[in-house]
N, C-alpha and C. Protein backbone atom coordinates (compact mmCIF):
# COMPACT_ATOMS: atom_id res chain seq x y z
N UNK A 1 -1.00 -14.82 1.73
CA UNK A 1 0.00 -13.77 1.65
C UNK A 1 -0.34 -12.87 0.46
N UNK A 2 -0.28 -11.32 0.72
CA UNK A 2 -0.56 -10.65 -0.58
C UNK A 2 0.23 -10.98 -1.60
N UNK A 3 -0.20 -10.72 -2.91
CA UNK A 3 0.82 -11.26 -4.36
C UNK A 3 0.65 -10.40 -4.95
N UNK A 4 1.88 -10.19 -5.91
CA UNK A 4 2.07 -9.35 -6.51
C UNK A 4 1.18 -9.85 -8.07
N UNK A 5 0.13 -8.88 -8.69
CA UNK A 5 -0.94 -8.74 -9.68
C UNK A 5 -0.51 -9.81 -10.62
N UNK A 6 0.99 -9.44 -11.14
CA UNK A 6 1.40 -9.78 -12.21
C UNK A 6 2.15 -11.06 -12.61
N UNK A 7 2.24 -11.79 -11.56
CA UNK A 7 3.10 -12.89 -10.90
C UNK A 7 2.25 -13.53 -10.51
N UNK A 8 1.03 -13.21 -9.49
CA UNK A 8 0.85 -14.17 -8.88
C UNK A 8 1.59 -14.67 -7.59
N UNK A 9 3.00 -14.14 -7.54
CA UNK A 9 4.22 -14.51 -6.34
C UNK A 9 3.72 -13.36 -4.43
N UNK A 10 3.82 -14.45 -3.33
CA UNK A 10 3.71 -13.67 -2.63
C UNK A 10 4.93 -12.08 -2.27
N UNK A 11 4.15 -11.05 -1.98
CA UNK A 11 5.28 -9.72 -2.10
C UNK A 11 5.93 -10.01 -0.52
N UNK A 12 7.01 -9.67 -0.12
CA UNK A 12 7.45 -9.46 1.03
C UNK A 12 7.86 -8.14 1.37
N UNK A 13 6.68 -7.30 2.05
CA UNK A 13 7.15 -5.89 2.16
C UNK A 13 7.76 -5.49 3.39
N UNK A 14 7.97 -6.61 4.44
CA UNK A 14 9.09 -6.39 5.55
C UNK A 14 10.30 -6.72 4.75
N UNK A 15 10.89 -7.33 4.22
CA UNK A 15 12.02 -7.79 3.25
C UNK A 15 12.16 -5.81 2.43
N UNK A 16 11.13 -5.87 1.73
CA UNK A 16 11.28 -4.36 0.94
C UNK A 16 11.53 -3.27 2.05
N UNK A 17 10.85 -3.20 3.19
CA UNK A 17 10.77 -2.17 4.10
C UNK A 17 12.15 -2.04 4.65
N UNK A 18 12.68 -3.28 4.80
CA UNK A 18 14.19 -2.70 5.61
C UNK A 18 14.98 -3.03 4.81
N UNK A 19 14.92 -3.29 3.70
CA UNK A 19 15.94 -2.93 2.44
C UNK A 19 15.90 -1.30 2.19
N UNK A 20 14.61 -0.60 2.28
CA UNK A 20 14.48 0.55 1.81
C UNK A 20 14.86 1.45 2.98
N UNK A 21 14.88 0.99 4.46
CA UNK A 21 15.63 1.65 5.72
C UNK A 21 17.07 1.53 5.66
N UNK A 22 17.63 0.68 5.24
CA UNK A 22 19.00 0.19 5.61
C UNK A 22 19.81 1.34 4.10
N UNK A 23 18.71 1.64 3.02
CA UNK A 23 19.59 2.27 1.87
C UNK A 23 19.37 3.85 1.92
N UNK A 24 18.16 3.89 2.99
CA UNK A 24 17.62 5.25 3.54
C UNK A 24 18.72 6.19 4.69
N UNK A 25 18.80 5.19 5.63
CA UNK A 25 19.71 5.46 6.57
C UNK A 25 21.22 5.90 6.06
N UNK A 26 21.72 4.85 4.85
CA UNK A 26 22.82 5.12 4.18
C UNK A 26 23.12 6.03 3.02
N UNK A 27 22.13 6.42 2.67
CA UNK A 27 21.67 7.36 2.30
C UNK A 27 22.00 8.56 2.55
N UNK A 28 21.54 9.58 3.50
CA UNK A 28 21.44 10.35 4.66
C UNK A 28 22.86 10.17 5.13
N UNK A 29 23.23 9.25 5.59
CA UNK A 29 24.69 9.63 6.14
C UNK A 29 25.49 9.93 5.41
N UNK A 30 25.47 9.52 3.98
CA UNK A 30 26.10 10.16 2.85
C UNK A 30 25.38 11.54 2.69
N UNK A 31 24.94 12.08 2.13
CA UNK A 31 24.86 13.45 2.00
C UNK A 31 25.59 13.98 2.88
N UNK A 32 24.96 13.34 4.51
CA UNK A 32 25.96 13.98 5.38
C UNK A 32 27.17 14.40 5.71
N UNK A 33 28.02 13.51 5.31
CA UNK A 33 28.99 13.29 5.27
C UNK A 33 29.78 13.72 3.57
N UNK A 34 29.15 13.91 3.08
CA UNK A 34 29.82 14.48 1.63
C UNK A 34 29.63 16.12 1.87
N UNK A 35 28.13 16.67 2.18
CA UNK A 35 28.16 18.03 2.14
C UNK A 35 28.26 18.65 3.12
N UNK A 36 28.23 18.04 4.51
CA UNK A 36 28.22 19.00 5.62
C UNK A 36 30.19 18.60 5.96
N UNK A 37 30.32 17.25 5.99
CA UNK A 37 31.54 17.05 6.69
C UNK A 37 32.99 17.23 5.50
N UNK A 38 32.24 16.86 4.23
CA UNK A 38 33.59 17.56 3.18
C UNK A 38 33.43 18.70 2.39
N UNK A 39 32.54 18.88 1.97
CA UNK A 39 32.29 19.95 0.98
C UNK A 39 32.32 21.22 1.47
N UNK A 40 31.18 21.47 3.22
CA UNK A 40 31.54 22.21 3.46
C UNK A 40 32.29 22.64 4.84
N UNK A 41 32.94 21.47 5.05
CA UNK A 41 33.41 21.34 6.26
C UNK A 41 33.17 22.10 7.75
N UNK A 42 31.85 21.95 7.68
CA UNK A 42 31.20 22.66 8.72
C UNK A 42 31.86 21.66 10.37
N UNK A 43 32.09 20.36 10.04
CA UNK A 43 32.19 19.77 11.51
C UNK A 43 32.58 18.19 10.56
N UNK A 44 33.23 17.65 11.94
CA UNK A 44 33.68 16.26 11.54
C UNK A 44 32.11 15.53 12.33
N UNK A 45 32.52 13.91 12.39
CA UNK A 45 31.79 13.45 12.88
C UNK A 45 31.72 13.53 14.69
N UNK A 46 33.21 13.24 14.95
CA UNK A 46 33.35 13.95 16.61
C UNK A 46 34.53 14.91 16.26
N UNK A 47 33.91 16.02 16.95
CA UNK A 47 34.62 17.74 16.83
C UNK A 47 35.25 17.42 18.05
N UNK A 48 35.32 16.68 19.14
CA UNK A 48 35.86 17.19 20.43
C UNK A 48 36.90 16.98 20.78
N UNK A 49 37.52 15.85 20.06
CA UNK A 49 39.05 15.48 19.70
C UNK A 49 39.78 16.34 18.76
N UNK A 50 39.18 16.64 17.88
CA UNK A 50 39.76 17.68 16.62
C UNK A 50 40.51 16.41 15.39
N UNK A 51 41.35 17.36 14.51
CA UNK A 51 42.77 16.61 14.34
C UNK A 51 42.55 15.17 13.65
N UNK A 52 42.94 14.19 13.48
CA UNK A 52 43.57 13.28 13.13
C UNK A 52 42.05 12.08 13.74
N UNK A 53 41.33 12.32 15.24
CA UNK A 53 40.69 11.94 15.66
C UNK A 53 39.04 12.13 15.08
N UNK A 54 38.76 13.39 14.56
CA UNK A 54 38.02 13.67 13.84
C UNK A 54 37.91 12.88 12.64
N UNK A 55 39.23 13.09 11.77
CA UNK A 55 39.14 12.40 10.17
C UNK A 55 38.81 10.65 10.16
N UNK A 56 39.48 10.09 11.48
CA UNK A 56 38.98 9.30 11.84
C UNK A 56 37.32 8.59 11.80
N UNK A 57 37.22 9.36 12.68
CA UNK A 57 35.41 9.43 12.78
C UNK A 57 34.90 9.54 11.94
N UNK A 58 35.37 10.40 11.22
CA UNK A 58 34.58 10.21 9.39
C UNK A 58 34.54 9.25 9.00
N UNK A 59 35.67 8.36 8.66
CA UNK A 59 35.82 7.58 7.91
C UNK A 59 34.85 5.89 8.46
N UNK A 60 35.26 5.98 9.45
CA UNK A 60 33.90 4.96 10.60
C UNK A 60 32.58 5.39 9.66
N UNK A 61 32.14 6.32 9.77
CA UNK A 61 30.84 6.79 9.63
C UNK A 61 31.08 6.75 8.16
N UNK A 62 31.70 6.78 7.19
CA UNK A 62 31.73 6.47 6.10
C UNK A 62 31.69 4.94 5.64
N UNK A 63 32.25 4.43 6.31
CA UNK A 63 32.43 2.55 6.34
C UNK A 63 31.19 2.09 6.66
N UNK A 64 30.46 2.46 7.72
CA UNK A 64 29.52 2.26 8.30
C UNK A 64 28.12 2.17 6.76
N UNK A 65 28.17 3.51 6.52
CA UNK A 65 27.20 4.24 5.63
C UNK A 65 27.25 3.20 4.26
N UNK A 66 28.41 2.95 3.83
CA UNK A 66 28.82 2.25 2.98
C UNK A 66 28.39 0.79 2.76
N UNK A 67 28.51 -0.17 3.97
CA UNK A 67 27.78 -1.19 4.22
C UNK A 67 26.37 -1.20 4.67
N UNK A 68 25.83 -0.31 4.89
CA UNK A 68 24.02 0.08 5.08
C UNK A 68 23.61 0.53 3.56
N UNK A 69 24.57 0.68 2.71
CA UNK A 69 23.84 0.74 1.48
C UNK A 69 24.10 -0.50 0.69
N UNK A 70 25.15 -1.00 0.62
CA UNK A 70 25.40 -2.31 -0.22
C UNK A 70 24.78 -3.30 0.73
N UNK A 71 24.29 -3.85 1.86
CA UNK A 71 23.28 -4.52 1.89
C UNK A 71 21.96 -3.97 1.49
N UNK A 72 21.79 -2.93 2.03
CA UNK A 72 20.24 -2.66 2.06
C UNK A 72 19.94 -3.22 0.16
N UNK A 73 21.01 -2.67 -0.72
CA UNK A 73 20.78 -2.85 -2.02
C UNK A 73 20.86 -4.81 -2.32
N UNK A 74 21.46 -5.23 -1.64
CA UNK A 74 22.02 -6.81 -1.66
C UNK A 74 20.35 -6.98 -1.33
N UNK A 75 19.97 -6.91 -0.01
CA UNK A 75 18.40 -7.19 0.35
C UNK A 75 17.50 -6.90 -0.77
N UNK A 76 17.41 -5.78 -1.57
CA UNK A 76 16.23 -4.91 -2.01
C UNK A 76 16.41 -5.97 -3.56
N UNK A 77 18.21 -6.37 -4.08
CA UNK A 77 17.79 -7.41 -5.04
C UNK A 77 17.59 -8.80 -5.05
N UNK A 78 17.79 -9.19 -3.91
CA UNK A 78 17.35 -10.51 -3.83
C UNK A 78 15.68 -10.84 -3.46
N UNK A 79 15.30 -9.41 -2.98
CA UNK A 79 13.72 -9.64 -3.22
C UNK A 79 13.06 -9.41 -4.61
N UNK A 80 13.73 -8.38 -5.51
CA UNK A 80 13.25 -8.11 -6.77
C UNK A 80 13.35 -9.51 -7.40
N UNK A 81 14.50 -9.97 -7.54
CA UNK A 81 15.07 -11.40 -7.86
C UNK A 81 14.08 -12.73 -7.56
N UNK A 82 13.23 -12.46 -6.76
CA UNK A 82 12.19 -13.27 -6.56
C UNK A 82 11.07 -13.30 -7.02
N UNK A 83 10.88 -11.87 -7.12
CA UNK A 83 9.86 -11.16 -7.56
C UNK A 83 8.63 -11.21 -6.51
N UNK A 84 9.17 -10.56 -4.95
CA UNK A 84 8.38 -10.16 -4.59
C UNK A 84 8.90 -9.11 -3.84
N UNK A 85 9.33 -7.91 -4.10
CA UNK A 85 9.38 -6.56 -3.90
C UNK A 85 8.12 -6.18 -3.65
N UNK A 86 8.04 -5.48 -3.00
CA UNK A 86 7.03 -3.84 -2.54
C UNK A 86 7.50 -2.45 -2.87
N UNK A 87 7.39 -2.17 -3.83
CA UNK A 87 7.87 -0.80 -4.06
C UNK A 87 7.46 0.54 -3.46
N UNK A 88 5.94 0.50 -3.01
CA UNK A 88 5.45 1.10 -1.44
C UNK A 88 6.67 0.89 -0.18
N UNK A 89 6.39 -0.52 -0.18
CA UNK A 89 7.45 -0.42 1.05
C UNK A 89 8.50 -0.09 0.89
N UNK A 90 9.27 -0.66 0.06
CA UNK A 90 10.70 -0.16 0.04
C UNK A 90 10.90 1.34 -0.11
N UNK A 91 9.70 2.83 -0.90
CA UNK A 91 10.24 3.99 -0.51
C UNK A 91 9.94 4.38 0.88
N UNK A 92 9.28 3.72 1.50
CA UNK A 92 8.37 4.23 2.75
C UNK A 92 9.16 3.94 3.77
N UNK A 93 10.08 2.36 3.40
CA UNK A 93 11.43 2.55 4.58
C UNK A 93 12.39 3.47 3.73
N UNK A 94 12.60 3.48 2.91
CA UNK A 94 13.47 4.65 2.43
C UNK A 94 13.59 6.36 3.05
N UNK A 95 12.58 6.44 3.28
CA UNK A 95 12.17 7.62 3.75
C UNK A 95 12.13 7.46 5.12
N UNK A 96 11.41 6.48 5.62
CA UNK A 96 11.78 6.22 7.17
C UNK A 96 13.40 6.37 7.69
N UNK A 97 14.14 5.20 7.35
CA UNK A 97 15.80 5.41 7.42
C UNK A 97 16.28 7.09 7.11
N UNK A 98 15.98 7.96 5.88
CA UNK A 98 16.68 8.92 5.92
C UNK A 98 16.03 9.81 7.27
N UNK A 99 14.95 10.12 7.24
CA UNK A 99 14.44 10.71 8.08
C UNK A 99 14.71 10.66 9.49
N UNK A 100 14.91 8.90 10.02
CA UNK A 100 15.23 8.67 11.18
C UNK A 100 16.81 8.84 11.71
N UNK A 101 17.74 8.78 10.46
CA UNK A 101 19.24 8.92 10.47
C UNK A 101 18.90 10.63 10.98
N UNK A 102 18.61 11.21 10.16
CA UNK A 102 18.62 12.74 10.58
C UNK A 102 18.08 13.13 11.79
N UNK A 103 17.15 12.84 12.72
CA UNK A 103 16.43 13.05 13.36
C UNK A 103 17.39 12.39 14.63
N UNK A 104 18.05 11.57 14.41
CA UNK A 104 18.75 10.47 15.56
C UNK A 104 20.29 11.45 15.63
N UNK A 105 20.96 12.34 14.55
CA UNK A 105 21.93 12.87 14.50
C UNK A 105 21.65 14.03 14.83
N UNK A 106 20.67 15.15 14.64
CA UNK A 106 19.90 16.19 14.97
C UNK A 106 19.97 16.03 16.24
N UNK A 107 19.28 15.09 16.92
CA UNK A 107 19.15 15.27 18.53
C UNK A 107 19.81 14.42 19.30
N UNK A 108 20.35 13.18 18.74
CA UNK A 108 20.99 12.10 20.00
C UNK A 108 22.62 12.72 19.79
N UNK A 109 23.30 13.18 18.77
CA UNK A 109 24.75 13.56 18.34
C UNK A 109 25.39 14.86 18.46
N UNK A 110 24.02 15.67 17.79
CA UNK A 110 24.24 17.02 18.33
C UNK A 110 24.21 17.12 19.57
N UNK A 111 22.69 17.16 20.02
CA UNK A 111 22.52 17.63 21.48
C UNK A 111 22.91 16.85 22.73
N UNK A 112 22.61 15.66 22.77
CA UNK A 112 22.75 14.92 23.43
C UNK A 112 24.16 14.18 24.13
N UNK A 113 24.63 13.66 22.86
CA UNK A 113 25.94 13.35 23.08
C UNK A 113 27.17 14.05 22.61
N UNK A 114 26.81 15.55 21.92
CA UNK A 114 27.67 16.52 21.68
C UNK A 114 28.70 15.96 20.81
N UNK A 115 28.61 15.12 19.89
CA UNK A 115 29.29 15.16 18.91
C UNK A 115 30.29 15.94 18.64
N UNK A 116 29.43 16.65 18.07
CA UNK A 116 29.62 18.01 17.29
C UNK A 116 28.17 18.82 16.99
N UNK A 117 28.46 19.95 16.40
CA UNK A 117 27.61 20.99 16.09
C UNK A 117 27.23 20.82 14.16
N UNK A 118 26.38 21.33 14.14
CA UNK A 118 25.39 21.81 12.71
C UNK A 118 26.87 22.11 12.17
N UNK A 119 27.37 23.84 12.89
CA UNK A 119 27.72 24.25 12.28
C UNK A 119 28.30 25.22 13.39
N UNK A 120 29.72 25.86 13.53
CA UNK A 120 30.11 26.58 14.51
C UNK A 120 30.42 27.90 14.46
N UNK A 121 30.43 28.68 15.38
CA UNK A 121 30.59 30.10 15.09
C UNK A 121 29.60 30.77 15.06
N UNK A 122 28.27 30.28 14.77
CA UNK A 122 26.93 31.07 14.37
C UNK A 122 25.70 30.47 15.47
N UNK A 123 24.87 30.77 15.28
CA UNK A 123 23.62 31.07 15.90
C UNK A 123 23.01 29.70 15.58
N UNK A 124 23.13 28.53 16.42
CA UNK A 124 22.89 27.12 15.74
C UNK A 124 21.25 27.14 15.85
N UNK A 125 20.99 27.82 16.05
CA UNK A 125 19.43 27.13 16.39
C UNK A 125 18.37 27.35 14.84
N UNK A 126 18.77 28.40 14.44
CA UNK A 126 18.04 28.21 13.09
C UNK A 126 18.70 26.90 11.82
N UNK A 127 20.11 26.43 12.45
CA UNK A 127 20.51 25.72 11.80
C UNK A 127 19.47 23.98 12.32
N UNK A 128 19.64 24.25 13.47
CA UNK A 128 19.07 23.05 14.59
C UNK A 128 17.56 22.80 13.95
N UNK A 129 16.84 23.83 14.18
CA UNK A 129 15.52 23.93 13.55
C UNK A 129 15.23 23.85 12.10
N UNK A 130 16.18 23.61 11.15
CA UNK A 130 15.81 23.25 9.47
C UNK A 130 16.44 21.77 9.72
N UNK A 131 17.84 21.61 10.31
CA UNK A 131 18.11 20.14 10.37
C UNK A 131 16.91 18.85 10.96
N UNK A 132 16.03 19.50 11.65
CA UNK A 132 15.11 18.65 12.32
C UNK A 132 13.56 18.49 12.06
N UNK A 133 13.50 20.03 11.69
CA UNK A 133 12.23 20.02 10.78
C UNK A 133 12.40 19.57 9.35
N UNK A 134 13.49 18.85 8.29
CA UNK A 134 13.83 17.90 7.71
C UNK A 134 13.48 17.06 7.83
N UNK A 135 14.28 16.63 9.05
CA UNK A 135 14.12 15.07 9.31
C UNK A 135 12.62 14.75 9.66
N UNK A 136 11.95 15.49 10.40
CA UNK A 136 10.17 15.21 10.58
C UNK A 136 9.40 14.84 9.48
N UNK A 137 10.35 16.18 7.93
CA UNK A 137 9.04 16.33 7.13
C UNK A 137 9.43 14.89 6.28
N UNK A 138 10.72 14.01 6.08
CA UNK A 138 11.06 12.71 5.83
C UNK A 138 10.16 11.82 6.37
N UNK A 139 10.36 11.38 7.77
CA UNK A 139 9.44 10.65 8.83
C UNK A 139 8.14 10.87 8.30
N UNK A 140 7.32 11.71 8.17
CA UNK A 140 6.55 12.09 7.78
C UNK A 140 6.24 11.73 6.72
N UNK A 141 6.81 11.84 5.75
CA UNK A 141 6.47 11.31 4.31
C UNK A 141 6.89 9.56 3.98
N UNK A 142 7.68 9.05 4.67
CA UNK A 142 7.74 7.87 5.22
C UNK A 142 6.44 7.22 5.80
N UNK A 143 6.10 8.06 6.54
CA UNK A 143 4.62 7.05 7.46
C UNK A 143 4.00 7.25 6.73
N UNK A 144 3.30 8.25 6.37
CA UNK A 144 2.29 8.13 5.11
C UNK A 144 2.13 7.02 4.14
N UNK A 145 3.37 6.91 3.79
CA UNK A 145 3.33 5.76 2.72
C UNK A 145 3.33 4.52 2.93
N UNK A 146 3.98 4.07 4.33
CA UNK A 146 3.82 3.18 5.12
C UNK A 146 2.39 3.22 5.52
N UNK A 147 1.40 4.02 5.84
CA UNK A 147 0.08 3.93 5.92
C UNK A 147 -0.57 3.46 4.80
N UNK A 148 -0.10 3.98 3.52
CA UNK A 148 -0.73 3.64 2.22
C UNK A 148 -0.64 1.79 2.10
N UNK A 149 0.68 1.35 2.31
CA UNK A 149 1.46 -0.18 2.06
C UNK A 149 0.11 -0.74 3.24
N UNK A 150 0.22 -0.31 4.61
CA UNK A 150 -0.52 -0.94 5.26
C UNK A 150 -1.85 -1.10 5.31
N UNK A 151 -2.79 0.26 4.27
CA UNK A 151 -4.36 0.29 4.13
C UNK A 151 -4.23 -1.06 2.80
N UNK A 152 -3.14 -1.33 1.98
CA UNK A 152 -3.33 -1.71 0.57
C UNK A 152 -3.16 -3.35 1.28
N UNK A 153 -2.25 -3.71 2.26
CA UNK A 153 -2.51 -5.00 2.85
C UNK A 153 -3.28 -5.23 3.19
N UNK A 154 -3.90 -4.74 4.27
CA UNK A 154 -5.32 -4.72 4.32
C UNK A 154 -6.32 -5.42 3.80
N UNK A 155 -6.50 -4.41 2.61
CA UNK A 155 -7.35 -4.89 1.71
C UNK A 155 -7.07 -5.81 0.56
N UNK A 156 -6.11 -6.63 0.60
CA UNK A 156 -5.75 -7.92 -0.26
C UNK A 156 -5.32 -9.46 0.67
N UNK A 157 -5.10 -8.70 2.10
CA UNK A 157 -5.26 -9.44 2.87
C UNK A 157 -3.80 -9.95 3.83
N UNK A 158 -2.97 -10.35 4.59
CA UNK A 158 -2.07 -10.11 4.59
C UNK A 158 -1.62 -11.78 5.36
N UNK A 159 -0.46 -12.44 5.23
CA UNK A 159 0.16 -13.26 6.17
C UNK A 159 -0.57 -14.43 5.65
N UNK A 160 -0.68 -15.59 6.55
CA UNK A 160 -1.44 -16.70 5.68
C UNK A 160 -2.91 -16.69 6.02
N UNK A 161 -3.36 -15.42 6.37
CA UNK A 161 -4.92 -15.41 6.22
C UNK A 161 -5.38 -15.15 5.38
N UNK A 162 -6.47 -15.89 4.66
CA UNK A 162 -7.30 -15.57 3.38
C UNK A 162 -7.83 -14.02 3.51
N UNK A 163 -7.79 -13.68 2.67
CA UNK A 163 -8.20 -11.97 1.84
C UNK A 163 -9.81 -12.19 2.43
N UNK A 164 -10.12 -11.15 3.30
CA UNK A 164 -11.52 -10.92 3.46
C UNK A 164 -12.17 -10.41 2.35
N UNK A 165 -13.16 -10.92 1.75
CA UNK A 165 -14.20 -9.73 0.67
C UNK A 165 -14.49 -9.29 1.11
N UNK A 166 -14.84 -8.14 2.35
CA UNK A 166 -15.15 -6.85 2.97
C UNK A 166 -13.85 -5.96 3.15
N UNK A 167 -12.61 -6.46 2.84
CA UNK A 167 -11.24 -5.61 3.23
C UNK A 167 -10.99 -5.14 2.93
């Protein structure tokens, strides 16, 4: 199993990876939900009820968001606590989760299941097109680094197979 340099302890970067999704995801729904749904009250979480049904839905999606961060953080210290964190992994799901929260609300909430809108009254599509080209350039910077975690296993070797000297 790879180890961390300084320890000697094996790292667990699936343990780091969805600690860093679960605080990514919760993440993201917070912003969401602080600047689009209070600050600037562009839309609740479901617009189609309005009213009382809306504030509702927030607050779900706030509860929700709330427990995807206090585990993901519960996970991310009981691996530090061991001392085998991945700090690769954990931003690389970090970035995965925000990216994928946005990208899953962008197109499965907006469009799909009509939620609600970006933003109403206006011309959504330039709104549609920064909300999503966001979430890509996240995903994006997520895999990368997740490519980096996975070239660096690789080459130290990974699971209970001995470390190749060619890796």
């Amino acid at each position: 199993m790879p180890t961390d340099a300084k320890e000697g302890r094996p790292l667990r970067r699936d343990r780091s990876m969805w600690a860093g999704v679960m605080i990514g995801v919760g993440m993201m729904a917070a912003v969401d939900e602080i600047v689009f749904h209070q600050l600037l009250a562009w839309h609740s979480f479901y617009d189609r009820a309005g009213g009382t049904v809306g504030l509702v839905s927030d607050g779900v999606l706030h509860a929700v968001e709330l427990f995807l961060l206090i585990a993901g953080f519960f996970l991310l210290a009981s691996t530090l606590r061991r001392g085998a964190a991945s700090t690769g992994a954990a931003l690389a799901g970090l970035f995965l989760g925000a990216g994928g929260f946005q990208l899953f609300d962008g197109l499965i909430n907006h469009k799909v299941l009509r939620f609600h809108q970006i933003r109403y009254g206006v011309d959504v599509l330039p709104y549609d097109l920064a909300w999503n080209a966001a979430a890509l350039a996240l995903l994006l910077l997520g895999a990368v680094l997740a490519g980096v975690v996975a070239r660096r296993r690789r080459r130290t070797g990974s699971g209970t197979r001995a470390a190749r000297p060619d890796a």
